[in-house]
Protein backbone atom coordinates (compact mmCIF):
# COMPACT_ATOMS: atom_id res chain seq x y z
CA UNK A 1 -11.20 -1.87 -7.79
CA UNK A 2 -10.10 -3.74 -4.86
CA UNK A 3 -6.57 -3.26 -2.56
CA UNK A 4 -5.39 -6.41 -1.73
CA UNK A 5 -2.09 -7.82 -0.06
CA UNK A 6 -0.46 -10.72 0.02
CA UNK A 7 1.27 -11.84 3.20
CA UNK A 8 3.09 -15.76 3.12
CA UNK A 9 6.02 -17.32 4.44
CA UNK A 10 8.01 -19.75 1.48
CA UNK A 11 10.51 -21.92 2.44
CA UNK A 12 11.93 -23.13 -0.47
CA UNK A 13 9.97 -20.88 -3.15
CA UNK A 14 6.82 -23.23 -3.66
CA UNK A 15 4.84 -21.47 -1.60
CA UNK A 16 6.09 -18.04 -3.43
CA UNK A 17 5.07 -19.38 -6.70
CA UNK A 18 1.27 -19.98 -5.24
CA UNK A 19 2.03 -16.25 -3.68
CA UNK A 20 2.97 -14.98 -7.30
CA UNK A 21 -0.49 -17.09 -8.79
CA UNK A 22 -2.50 -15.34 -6.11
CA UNK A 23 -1.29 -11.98 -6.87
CA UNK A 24 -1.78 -12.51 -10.91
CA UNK A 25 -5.80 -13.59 -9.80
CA UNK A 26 -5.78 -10.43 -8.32
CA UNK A 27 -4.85 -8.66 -10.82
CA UNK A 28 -6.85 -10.08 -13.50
CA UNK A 29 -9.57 -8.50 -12.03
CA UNK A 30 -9.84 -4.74 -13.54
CA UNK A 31 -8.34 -2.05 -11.40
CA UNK A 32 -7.19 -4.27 -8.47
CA UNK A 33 -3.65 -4.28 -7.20
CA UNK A 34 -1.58 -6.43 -5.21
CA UNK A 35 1.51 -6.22 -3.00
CA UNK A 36 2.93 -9.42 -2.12
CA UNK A 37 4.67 -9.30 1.40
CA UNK A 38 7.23 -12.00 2.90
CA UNK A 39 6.52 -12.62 6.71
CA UNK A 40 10.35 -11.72 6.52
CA UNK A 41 9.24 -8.13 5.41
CA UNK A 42 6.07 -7.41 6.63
CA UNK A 43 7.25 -5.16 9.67
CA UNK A 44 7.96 -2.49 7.00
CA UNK A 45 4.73 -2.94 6.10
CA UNK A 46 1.88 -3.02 8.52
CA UNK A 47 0.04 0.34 7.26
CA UNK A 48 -0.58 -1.28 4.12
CA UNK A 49 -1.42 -4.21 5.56
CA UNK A 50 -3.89 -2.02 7.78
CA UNK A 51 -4.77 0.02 4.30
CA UNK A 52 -5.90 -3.15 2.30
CA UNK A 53 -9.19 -3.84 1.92
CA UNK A 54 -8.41 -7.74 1.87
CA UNK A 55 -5.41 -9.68 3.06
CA UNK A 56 -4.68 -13.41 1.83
CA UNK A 57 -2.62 -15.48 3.86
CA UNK A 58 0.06 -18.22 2.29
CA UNK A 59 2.11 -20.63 4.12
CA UNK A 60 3.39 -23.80 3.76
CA UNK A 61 2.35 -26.91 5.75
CA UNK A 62 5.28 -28.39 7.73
CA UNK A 63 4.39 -30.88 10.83
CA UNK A 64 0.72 -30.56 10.19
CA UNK A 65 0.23 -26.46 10.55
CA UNK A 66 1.72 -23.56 9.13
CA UNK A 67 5.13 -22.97 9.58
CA UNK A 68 7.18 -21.65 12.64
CA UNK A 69 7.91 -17.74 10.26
CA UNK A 70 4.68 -17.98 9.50
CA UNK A 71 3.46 -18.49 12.83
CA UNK A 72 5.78 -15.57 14.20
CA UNK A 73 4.09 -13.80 11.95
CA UNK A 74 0.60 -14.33 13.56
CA UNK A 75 1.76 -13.58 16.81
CA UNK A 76 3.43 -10.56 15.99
CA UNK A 77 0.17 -9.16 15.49
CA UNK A 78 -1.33 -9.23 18.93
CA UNK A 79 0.72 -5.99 19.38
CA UNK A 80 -2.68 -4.52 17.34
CA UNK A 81 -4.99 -6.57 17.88
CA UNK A 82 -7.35 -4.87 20.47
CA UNK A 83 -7.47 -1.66 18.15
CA UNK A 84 -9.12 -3.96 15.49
CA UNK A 85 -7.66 -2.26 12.24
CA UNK A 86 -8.31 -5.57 10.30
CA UNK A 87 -12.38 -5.33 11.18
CA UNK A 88 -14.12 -6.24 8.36
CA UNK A 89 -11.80 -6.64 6.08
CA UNK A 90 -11.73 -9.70 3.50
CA UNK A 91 -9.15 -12.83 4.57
CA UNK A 92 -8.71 -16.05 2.97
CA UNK A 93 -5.60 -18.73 2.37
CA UNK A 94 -3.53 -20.97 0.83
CA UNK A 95 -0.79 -23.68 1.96
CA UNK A 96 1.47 -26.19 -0.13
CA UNK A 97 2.90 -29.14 1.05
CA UNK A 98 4.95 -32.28 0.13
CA UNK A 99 2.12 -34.94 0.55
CA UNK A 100 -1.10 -34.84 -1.21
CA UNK A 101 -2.70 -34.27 1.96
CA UNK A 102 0.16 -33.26 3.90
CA UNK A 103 -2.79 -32.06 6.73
CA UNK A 104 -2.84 -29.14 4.62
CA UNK A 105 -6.85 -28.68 5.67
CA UNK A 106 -5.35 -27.69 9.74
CA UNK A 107 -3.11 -24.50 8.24
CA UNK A 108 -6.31 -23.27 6.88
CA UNK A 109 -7.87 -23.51 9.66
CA UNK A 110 -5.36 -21.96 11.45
CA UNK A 111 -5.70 -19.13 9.17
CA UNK A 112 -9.07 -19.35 9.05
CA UNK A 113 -9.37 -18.81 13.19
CA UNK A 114 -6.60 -16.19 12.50
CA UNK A 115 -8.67 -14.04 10.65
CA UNK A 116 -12.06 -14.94 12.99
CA UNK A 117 -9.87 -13.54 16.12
CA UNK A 118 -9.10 -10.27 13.86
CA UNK A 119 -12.57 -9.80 13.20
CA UNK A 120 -12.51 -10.54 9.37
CA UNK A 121 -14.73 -11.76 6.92
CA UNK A 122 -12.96 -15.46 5.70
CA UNK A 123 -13.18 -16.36 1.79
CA UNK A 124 -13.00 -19.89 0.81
CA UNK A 125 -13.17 -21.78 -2.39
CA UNK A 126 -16.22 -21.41 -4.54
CA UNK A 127 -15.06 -24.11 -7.05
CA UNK A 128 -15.93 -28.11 -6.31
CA UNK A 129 -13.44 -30.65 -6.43
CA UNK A 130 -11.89 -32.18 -9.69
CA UNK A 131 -12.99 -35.07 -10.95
CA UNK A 132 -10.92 -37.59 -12.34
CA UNK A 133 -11.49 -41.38 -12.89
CA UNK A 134 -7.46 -41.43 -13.94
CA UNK A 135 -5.48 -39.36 -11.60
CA UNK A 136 -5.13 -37.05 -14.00
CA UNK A 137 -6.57 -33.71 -13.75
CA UNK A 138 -6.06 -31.94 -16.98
CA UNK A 139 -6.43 -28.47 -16.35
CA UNK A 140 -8.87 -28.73 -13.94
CA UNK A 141 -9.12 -26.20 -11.15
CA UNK A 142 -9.13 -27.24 -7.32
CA UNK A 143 -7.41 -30.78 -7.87
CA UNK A 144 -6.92 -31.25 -4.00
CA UNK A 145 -10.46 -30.20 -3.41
CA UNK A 146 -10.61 -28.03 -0.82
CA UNK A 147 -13.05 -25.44 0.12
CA UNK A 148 -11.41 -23.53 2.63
CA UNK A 149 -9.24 -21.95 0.49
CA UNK A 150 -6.25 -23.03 -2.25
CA UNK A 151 -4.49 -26.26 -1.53
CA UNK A 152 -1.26 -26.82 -3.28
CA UNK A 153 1.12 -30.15 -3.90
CA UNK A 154 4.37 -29.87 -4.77
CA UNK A 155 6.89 -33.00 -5.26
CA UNK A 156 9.54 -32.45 -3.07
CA UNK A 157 12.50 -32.98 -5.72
CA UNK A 158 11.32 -30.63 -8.00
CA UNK A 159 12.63 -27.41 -7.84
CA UNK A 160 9.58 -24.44 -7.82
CA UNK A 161 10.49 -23.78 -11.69
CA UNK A 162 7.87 -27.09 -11.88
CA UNK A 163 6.02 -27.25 -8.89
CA UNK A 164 3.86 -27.13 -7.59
CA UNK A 165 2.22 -28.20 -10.61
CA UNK A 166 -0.91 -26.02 -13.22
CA UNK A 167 -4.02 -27.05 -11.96
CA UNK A 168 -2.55 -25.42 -8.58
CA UNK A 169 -1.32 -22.30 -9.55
CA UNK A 170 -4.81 -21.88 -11.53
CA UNK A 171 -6.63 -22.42 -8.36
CA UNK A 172 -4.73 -19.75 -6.27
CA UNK A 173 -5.11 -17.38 -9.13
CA UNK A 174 -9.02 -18.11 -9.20
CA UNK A 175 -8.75 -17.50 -5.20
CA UNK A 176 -6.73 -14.07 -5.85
CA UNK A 177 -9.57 -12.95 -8.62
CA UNK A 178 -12.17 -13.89 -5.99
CA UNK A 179 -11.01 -12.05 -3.31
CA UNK A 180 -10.78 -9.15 -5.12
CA UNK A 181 -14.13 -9.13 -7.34
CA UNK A 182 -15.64 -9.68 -3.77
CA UNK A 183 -13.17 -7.02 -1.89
CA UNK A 184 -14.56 -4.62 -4.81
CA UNK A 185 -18.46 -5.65 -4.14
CA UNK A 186 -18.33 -4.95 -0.35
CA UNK A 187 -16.55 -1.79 -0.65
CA UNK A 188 -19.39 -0.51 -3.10
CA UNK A 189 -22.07 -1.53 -0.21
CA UNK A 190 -20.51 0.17 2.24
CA UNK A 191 -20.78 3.60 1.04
């Protein structure tokens, strides 16, 4: 049983949908929940945030890096960060752009150095890349290949009722599920 939140920033709902998929990953795994947060929210919310024993961080790639709310966001945390509350807690990330590559890999590493400077314990990808000898993917998990964490790819005319597209939203779903089998794991080591 695991505690996890969700914190992104979506700027027009593609992003959410990879939110939603993360969440559902999460919650496939028995007795884990998880609240999903907007940047736009998340001052009613930092107890939980402080509460969860994992946080996963979504935003979507605009200019190369995560975008400007979900930057705010990042900053808006320095107000805690000397007290630490996010010590030790689990942290790991996903991003969506317009591009296949879109320099999606930097807004993970944002996050990624995010979480470092809040003392947390970063989760990428355990899954290798897809393999295709087509271009087409069929299913298969982690079609960008990342390993930092869950890349996403949505075409920019198509509305987030399509994109971005399966093999995406499977792969944040298999990061949410991961985060929280391992969220459950450290918590039963601890005591």
């Amino acid at each position: 049983m695991s505690n996890v939140v969700v914190v992104y920033h979506s700027g027009y709902g593609h992003t959410r949908v990879m939110a939603e998929a993360v969440g559902q990953g999460v919650e496939r795994h028995l007795g884990s929940t998880c609240r999903l947060i907007p940047v736009e929210e998340v001052d009613d919310h930092w107890e939980r945030l402080h509460r969860a024993d994992a946080i996963i961080f979504g935003a979507p790639t605009y200019m190369g890096s995560a975008s400007a709310a979900f930057k705010g966001f990042m900053e808006a945390t320095a107000s805690f960060y000397l007290a630490r509350p996010w010590r030790d807690k689990l942290a790991a990330g996903f991003t969506n752009s317009g591009c296949l590559c879109g320099d999606k890999l930097n807004t993970l590493l944002q996050m990624s150095v995010f979480a470092a400077q809040h003392s947390m314990i970063w989760v990428g990808l355990d899954l290798l890349p897809a393999r295709s000898s087509t271009g087409l993917f069929d299913g298969q998990l982690n079609r960008l290949g990342s390993s930092l964490g869950a890349m996403a790819q949505s075409n920019v005319e198509q509305s987030p009722e399509f994109a971005p597209p399966l093999e995406d939203r499977r792969t944040a779903a298999h990061l949410g599920e991961r985060v929280a089998r391992l969220a459950e794991r450290l918590a039963q080591t601890s005591h």
